[in-house]
C-alpha atoms as a PDB file:
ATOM      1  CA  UNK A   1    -138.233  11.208  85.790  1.00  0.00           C
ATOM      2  CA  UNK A   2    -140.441  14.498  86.007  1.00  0.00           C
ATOM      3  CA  UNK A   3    -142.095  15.664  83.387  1.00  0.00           C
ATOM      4  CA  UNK A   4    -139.734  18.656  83.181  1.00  0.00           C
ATOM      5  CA  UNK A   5    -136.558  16.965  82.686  1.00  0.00           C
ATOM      6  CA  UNK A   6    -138.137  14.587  80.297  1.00  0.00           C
ATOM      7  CA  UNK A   7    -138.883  17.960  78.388  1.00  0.00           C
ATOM      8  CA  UNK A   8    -135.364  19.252  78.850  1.00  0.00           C
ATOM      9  CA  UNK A   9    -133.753  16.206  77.802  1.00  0.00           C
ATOM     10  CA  UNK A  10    -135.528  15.732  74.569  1.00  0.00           C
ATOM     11  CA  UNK A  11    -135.062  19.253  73.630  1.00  0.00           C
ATOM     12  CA  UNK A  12    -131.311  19.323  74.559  1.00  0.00           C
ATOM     13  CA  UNK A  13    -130.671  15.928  72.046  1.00  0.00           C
ATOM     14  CA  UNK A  14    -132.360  17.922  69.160  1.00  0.00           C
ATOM     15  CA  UNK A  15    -130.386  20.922  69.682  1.00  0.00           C
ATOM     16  CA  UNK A  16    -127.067  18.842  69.878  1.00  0.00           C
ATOM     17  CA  UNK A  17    -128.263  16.516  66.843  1.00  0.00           C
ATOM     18  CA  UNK A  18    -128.307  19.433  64.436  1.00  0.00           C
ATOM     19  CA  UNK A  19    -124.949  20.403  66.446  1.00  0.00           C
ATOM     20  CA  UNK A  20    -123.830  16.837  65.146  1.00  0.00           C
ATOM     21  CA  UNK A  21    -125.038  17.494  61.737  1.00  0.00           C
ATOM     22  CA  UNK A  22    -123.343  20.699  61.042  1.00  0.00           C
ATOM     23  CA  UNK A  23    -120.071  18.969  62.709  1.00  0.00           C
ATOM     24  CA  UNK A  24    -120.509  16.448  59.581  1.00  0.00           C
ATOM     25  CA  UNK A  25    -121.054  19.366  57.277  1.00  0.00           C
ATOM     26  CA  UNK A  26    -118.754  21.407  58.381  1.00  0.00           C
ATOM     27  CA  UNK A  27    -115.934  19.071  58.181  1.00  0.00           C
ATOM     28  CA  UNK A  28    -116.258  18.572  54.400  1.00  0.00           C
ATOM     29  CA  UNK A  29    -113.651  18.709  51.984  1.00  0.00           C
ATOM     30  CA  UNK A  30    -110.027  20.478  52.935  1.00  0.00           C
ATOM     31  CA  UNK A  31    -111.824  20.412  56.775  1.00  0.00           C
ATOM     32  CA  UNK A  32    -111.752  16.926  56.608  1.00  0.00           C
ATOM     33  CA  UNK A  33    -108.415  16.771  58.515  1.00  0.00           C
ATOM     34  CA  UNK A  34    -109.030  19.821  61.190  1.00  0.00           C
ATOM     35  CA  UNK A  35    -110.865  17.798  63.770  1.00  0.00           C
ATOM     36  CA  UNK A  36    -108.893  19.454  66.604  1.00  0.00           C
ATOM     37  CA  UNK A  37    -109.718  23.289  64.899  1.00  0.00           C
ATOM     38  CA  UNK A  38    -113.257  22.298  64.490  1.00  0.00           C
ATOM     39  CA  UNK A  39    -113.586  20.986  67.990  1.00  0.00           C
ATOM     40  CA  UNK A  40    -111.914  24.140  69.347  1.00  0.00           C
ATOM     41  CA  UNK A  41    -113.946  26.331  67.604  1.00  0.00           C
ATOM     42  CA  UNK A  42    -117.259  24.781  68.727  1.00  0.00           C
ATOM     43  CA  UNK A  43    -115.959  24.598  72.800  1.00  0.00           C
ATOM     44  CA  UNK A  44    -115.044  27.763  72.223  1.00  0.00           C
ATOM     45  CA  UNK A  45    -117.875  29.711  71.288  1.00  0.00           C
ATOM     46  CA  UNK A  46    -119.960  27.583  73.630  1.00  0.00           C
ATOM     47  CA  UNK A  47    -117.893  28.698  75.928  1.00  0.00           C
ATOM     48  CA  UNK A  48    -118.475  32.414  75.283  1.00  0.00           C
ATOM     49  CA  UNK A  49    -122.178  31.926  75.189  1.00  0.00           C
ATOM     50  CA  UNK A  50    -122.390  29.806  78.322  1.00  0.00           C
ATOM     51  CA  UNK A  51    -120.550  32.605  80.262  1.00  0.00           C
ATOM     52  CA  UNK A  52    -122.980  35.051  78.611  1.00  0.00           C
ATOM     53  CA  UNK A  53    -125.989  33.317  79.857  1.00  0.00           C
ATOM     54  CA  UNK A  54    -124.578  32.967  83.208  1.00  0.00           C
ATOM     55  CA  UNK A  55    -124.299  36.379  83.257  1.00  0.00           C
ATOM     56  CA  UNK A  56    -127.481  37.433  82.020  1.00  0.00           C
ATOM     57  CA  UNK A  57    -129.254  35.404  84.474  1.00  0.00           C
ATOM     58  CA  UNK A  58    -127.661  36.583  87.213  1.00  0.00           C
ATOM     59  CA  UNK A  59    -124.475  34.127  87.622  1.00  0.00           C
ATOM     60  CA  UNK A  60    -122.038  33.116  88.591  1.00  0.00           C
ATOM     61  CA  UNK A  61    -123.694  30.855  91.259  1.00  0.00           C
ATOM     62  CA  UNK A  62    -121.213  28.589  93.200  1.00  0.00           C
ATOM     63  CA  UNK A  63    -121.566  26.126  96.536  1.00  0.00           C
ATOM     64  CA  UNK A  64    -118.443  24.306  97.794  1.00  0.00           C
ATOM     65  CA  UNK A  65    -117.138  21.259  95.864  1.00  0.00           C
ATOM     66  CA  UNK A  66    -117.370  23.007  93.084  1.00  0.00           C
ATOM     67  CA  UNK A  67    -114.035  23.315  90.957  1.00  0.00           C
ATOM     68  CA  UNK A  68    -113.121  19.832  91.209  1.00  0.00           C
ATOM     69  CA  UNK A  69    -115.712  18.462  88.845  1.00  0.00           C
ATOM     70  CA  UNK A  70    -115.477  21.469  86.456  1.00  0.00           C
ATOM     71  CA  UNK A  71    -111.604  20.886  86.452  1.00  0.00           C
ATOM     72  CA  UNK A  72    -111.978  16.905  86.078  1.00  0.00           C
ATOM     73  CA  UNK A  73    -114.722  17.236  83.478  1.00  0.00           C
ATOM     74  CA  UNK A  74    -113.340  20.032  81.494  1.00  0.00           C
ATOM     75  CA  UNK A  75    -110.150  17.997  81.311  1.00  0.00           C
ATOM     76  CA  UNK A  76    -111.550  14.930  80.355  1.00  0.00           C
ATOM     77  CA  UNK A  77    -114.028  16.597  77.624  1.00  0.00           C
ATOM     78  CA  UNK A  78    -110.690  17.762  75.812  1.00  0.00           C
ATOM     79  CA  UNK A  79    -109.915  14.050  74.766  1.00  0.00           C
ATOM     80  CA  UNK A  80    -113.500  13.465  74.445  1.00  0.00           C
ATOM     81  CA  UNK A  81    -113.982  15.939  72.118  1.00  0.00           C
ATOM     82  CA  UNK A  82    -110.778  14.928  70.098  1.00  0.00           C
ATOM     83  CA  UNK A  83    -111.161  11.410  70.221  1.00  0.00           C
ATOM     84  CA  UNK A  84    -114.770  11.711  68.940  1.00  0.00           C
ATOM     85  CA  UNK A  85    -113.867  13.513  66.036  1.00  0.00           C
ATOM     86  CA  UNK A  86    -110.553  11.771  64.863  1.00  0.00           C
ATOM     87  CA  UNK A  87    -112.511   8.487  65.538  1.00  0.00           C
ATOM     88  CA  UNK A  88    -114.783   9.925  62.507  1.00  0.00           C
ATOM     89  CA  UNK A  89    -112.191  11.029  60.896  1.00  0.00           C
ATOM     90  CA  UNK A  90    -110.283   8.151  60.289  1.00  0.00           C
ATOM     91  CA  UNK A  91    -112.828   5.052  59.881  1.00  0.00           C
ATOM     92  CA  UNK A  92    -116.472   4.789  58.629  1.00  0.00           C
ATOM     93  CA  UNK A  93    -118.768   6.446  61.151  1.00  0.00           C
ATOM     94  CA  UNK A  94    -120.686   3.110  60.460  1.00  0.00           C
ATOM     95  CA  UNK A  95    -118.597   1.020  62.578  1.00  0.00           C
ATOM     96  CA  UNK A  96    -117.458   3.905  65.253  1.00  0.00           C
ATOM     97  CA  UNK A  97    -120.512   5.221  65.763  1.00  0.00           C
ATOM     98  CA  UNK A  98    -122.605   2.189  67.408  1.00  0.00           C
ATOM     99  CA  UNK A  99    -119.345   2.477  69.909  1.00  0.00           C
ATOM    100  CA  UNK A 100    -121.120   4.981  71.812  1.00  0.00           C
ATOM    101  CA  UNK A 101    -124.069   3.239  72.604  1.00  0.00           C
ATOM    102  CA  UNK A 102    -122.340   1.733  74.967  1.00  0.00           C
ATOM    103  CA  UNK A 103    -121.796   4.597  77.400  1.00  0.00           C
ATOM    104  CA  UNK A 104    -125.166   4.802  79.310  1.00  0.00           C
ATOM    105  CA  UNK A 105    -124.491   0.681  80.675  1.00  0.00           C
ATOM    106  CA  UNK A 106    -121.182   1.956  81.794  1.00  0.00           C
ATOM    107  CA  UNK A 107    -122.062   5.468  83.296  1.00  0.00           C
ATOM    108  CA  UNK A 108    -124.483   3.478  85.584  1.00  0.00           C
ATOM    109  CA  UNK A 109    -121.522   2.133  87.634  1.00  0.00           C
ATOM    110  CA  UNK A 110    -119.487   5.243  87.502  1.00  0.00           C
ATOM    111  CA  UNK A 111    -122.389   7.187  88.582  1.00  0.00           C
ATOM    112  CA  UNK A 112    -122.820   5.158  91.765  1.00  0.00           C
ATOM    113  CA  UNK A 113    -119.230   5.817  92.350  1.00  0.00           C
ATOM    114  CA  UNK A 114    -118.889   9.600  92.031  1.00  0.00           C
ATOM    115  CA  UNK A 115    -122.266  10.672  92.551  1.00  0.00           C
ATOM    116  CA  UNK A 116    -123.998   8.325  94.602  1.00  0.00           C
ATOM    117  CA  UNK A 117    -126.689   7.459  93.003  1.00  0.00           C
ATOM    118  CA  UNK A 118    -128.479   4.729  92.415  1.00  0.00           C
ATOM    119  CA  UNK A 119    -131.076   3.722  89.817  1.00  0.00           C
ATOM    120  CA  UNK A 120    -134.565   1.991  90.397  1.00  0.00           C
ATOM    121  CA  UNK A 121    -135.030  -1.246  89.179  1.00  0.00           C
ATOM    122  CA  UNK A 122    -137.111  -0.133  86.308  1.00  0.00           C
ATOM    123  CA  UNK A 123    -134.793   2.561  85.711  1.00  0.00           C
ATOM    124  CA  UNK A 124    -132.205  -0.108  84.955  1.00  0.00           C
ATOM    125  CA  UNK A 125    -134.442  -1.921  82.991  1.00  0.00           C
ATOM    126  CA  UNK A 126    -135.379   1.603  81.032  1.00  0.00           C
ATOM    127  CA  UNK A 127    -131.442   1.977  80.527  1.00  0.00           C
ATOM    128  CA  UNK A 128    -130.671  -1.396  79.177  1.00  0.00           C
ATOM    129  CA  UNK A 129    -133.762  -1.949  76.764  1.00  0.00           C
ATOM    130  CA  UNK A 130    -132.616   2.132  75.187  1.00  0.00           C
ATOM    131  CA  UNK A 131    -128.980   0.937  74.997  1.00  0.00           C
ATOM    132  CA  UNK A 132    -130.052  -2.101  72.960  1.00  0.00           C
ATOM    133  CA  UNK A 133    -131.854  -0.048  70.984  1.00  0.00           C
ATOM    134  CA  UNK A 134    -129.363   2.364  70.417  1.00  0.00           C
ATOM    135  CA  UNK A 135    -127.017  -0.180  69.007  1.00  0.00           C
ATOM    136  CA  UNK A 136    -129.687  -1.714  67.036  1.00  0.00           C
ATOM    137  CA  UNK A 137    -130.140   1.555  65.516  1.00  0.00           C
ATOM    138  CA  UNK A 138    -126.318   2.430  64.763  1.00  0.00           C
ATOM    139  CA  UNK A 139    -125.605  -0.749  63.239  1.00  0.00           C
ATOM    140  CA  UNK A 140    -127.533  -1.392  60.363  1.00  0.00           C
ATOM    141  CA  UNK A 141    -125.711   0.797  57.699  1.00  0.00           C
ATOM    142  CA  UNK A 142    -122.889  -0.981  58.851  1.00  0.00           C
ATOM    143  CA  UNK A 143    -124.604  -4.507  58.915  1.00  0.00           C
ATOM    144  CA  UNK A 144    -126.360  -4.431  55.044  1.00  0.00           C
ATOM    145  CA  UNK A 145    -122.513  -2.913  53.897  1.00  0.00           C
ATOM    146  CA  UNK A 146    -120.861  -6.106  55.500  1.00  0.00           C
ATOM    147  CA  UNK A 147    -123.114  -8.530  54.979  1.00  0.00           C
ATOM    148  CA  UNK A 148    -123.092  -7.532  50.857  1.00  0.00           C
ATOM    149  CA  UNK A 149    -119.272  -8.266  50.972  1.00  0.00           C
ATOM    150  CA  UNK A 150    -119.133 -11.243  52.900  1.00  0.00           C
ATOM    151  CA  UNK A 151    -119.179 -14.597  50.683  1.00  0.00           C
ATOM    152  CA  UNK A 152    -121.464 -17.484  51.526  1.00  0.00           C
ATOM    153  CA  UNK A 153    -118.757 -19.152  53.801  1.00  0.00           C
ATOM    154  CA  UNK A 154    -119.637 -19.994  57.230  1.00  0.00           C
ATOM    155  CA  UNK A 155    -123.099 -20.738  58.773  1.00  0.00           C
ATOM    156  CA  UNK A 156    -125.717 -17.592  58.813  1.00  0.00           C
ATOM    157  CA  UNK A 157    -125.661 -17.549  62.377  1.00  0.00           C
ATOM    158  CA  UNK A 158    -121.603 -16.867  62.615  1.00  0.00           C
ATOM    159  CA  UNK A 159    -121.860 -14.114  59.901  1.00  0.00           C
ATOM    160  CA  UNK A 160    -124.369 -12.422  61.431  1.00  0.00           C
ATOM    161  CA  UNK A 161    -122.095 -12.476  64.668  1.00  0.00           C
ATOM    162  CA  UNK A 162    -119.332 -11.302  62.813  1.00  0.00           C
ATOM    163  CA  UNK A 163    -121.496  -7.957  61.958  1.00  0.00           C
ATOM    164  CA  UNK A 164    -122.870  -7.478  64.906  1.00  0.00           C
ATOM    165  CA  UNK A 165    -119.602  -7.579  67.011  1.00  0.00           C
ATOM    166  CA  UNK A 166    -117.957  -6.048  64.051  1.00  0.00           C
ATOM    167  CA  UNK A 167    -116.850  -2.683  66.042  1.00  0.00           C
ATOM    168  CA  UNK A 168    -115.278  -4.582  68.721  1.00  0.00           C
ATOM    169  CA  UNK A 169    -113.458  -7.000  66.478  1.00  0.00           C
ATOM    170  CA  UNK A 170    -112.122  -4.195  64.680  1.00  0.00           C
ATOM    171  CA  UNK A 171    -110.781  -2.312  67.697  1.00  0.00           C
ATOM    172  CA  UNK A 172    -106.744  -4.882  67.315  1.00  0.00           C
ATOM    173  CA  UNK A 173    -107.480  -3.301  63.655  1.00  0.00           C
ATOM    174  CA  UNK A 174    -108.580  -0.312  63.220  1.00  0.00           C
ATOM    175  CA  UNK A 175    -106.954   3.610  64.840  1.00  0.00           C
ATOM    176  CA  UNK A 176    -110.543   5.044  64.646  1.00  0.00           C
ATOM    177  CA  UNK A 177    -112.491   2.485  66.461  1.00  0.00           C
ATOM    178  CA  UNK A 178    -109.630   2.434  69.361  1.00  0.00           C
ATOM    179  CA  UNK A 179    -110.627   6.403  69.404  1.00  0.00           C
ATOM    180  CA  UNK A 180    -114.032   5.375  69.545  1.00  0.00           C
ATOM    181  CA  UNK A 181    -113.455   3.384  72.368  1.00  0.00           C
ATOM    182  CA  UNK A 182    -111.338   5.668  73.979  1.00  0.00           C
ATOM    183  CA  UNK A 183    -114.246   8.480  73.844  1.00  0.00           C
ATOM    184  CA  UNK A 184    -115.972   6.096  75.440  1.00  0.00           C
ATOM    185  CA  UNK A 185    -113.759   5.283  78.529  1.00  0.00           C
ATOM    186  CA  UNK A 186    -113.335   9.020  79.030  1.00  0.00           C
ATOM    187  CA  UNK A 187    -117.526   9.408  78.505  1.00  0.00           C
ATOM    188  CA  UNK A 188    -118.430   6.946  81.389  1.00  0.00           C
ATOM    189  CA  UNK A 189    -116.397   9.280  84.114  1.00  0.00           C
ATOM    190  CA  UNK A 190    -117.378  12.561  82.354  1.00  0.00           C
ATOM    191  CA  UNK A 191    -120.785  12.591  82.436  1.00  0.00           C
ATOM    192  CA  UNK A 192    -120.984  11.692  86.700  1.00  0.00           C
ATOM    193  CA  UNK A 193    -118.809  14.923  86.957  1.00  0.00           C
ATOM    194  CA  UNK A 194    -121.199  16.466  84.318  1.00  0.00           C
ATOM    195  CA  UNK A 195    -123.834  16.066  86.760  1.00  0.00           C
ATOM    196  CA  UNK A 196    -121.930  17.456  89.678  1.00  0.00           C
ATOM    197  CA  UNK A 197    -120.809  20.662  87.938  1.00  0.00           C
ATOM    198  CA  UNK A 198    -124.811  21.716  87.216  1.00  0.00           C
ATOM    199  CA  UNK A 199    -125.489  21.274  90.764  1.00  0.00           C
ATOM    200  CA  UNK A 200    -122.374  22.944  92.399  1.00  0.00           C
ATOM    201  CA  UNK A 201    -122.267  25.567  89.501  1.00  0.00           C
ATOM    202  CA  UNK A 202    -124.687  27.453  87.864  1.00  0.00           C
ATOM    203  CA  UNK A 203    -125.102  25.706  84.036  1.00  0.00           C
ATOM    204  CA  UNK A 204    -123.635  28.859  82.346  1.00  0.00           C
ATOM    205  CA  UNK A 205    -120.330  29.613  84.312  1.00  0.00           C
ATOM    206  CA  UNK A 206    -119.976  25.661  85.095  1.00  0.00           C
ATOM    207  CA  UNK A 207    -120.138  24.265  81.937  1.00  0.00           C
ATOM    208  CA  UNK A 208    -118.588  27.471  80.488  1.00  0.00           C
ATOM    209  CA  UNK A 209    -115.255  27.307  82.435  1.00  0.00           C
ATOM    210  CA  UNK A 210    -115.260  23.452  81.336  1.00  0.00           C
ATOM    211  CA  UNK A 211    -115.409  24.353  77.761  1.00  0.00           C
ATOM    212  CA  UNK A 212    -113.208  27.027  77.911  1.00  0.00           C
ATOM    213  CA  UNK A 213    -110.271  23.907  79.185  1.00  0.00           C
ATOM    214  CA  UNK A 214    -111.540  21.573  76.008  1.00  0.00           C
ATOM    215  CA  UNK A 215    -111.545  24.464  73.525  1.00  0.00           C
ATOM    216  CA  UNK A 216    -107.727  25.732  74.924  1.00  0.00           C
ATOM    217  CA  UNK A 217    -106.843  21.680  74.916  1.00  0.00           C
ATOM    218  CA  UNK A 218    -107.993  21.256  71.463  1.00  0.00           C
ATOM    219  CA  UNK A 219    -106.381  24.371  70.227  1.00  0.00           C
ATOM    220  CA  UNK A 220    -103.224  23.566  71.063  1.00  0.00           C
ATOM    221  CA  UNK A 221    -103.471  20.027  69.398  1.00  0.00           C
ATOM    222  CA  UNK A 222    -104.810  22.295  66.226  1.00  0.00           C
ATOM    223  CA  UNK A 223    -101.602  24.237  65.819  1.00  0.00           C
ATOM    224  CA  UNK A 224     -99.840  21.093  66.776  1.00  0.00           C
ATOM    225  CA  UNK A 225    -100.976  19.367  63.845  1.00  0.00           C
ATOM    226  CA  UNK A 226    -100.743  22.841  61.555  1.00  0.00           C
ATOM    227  CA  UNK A 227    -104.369  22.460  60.726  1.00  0.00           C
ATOM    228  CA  UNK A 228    -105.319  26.348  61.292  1.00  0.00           C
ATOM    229  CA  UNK A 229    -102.422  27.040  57.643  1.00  0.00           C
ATOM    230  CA  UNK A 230    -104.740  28.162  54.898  1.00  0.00           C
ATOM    231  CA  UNK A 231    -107.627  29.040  56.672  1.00  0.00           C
ATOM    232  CA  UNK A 232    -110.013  31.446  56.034  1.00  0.00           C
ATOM    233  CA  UNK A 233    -111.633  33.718  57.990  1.00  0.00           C
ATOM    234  CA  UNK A 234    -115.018  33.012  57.139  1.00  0.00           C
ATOM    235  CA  UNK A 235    -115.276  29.260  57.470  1.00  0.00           C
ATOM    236  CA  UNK A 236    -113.661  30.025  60.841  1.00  0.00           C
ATOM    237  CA  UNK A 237    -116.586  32.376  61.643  1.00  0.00           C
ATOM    238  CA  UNK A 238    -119.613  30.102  60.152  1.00  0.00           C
ATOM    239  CA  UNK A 239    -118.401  27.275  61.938  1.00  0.00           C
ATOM    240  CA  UNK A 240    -117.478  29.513  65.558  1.00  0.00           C
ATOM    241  CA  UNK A 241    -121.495  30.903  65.784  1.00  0.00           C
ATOM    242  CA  UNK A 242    -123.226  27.537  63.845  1.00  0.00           C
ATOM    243  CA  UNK A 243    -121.664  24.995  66.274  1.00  0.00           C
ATOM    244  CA  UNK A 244    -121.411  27.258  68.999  1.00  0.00           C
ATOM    245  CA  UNK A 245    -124.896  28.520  69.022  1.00  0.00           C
ATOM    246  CA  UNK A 246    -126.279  24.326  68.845  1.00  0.00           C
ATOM    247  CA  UNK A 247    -123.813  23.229  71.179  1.00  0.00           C
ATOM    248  CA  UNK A 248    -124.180  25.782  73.886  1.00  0.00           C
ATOM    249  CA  UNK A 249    -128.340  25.395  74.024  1.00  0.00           C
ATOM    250  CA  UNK A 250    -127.934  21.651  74.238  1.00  0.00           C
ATOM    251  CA  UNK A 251    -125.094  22.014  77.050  1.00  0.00           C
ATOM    252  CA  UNK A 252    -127.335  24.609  78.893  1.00  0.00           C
ATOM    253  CA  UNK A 253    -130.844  22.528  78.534  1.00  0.00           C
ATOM    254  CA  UNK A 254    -128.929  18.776  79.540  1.00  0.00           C
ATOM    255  CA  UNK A 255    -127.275  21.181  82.407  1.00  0.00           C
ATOM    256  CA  UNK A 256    -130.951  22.225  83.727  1.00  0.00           C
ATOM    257  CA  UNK A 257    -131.913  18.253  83.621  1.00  0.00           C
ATOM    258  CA  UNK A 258    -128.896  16.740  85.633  1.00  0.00           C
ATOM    259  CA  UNK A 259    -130.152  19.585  88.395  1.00  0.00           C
ATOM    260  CA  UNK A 260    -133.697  17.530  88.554  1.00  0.00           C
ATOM    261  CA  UNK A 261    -132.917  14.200  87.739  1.00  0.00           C
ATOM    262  CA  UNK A 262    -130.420  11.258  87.863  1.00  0.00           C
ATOM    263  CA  UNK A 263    -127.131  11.432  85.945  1.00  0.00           C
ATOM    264  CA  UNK A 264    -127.757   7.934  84.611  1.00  0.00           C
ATOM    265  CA  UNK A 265    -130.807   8.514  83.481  1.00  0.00           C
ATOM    266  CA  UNK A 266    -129.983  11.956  81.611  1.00  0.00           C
ATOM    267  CA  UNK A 267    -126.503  10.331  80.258  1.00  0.00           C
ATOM    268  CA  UNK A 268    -129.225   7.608  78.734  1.00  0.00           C
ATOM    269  CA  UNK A 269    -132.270   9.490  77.380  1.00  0.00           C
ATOM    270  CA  UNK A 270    -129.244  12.120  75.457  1.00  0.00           C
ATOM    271  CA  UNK A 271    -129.202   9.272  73.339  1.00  0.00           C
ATOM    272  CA  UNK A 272    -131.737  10.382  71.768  1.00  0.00           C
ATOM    273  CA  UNK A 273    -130.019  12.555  69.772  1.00  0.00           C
ATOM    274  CA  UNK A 274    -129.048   9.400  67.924  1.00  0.00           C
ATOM    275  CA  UNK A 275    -132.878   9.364  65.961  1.00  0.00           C
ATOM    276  CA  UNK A 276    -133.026  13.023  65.345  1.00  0.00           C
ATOM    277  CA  UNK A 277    -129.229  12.936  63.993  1.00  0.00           C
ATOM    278  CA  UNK A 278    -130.632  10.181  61.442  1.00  0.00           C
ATOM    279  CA  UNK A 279    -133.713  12.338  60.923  1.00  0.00           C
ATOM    280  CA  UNK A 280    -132.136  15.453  60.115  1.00  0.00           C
ATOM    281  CA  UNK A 281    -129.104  13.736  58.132  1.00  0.00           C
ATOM    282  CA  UNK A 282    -131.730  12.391  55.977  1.00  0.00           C
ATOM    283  CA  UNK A 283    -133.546  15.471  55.460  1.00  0.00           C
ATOM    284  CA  UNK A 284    -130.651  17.651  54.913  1.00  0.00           C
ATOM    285  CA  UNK A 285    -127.464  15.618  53.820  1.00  0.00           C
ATOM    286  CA  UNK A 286    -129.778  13.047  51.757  1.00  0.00           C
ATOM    287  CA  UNK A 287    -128.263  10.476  54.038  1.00  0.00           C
ATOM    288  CA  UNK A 288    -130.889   7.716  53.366  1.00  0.00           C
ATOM    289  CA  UNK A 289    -128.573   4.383  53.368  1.00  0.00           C
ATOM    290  CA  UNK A 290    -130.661   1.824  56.074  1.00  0.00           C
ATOM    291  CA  UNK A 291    -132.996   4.182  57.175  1.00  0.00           C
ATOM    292  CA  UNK A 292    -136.237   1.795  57.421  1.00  0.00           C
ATOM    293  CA  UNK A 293    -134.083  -0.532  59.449  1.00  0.00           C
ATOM    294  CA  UNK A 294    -133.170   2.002  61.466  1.00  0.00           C
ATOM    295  CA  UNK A 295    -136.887   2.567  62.545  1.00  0.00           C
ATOM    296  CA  UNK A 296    -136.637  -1.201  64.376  1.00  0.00           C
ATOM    297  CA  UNK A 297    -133.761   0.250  66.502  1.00  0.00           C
ATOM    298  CA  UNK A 298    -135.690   3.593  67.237  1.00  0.00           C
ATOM    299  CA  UNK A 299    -138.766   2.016  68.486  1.00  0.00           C
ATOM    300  CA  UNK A 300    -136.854  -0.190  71.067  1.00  0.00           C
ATOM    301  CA  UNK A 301    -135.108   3.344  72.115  1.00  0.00           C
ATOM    302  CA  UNK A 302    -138.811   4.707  72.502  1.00  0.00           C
ATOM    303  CA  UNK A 303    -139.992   2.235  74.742  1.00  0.00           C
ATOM    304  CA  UNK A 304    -136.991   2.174  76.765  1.00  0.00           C
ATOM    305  CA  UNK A 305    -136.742   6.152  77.293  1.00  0.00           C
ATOM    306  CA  UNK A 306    -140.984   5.697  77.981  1.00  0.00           C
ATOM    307  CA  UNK A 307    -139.708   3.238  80.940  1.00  0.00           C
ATOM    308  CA  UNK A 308    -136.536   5.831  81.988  1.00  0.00           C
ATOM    309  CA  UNK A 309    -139.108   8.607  82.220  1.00  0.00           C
ATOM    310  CA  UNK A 310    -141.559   6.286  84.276  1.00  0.00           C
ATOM    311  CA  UNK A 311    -138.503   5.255  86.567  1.00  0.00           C
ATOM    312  CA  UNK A 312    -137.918   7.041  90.172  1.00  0.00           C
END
């Protein structure tokens, strides 16, 4: 990877890990059970601003080929969005959240497909070693809160099993991980049309138009489900420009990156957003539950984005 997109990347998972953190804020109390409002109101305003800054720079910019992947990816990104937030919504972000490590293995074979492209052999290496680390991250508030219930039956090795397949065991059980996992499945083909859009669209009015389908989607599941009764207009507004505002720098910056680099690679390194997430939550929302184990997980994710951004 050059050292530009390497920049861009980084940049664009900090700017969408604050976006994450304000999510979690912002869906506090009485907003607990608006997932499809909040989701609208961040694709939304995202929207707005990504038409803004195609505009400003001189947009829109099109070459042929280039509706299809807006349309597929703007389609797909309204049950990504939902999914993703009803998934948190309805089980422990614990055990839904290590769920989306998973999506930069996949992405590698639906990348080939769509796109065409193929990663080095130390770019799959890179991949692999970050996704390990990712889940080795993710799961270890979820590991020390299992392994204090469990009792002493079984050998050490099986319970230890149980945690660390825990998500996927709970998937016959559990209506948020099956969300999870559905986020995921819709992920793995997103993110190759992702890629497609920034290079047959400008970033602004690409990305713009697709977030203008997932906001209109998740609207109408919003007044579906009755969750815009009682609202008021400020927490509408705080939540339109906060979100909006993180969401739309991280969609423009990751947008610049798939121009320059591989989608797999890109669709990996965003993980990072997973260590500044835990960063920030801990700063901010005095999340501090596993945090030193955490640091194991995050150094496996360092060396394997330092091998990604050494990959061709």
């Amino acid at each position: 990877m050059s050292t530009l997109a390497i920049i861009l990347i980084v940049t664009s998972s900090l700017a969408l890990a604050i976006s994450q953190v304000l999510s979690k804020y912002f869906q506090n109390g009485e907003w607990a059970e608006r997932s499809a409002l909040v989701a609208s109101l961040q694709s939304g305003a995202a929207s707005i601003m990504l038409f803004t800054f195609s505009f400003m720079t001189g947009g829109p910019h099109l070459s042929s080929g280039w509706l299809l992947p807006i349309l597929a990816t703007g389609f797909l990104n309204i049950g990504i969005i939902f999914a993703k937030m009803r998934a948190r919504a309805l089980e422990d972000v614990s055990l839904v959240t290590p769920i989306d490590s998973t999506t930069p293995a996949l992405v590698i074979i639906t990348a080939m497909i769509i796109v065409g492209e193929y990663p080095s052999a130390l770019g799959w290496l890179g991949i692999w070693v970050l996704v390990i680390g990712t889940y080795i991250l993710n799961i270890q508030e979820l590991r020390q809160k299992l392994l204090g219930r469990q009792n002493a039956a079984g050998s050490k090795l099986k319970r230890e099993l149980r945690v660390w397949f825990a998500p996927f065991l709970a998937l016959n059980k559990s209506a948020g991980v099956r969300w999870a996992f559905f986020a995921v499945l819709l992920s793995t083909f997103s993110l190759p049309f992702d890629g497609l859009t920034a290079r047959r669209a400008d970033v602004g009015f690409g990305f713009g138009l697709v977030f203008a389908i997932a906001a209109s989607g998740n609207l109408i599941f919003a007044f579906a489900r009755h969750e815009h009764k009682g609202v008021k207009a400020k927490e509408v507004v705080q939540r339109f420009f906060a979100l909006g505002l993180t969401f739309a720098t991280s969609t423009i910056l990751t947008g610049l990156a798939f121009q320059i680099s591989l989608v797999a690679y890109i669709g990996t390194m965003k993980r990072m957003t997973i260590p500044f997430a835990i960063i920030l939550a801990f700063l901010f929302l005095k999340e501090r539950k596993s945090f030193k184990q955490r640091i194991v997980g995050g150094t496996i994710m360092a060396a394997g984005a330092v091998i990604i951004a050494l990959a061709k």
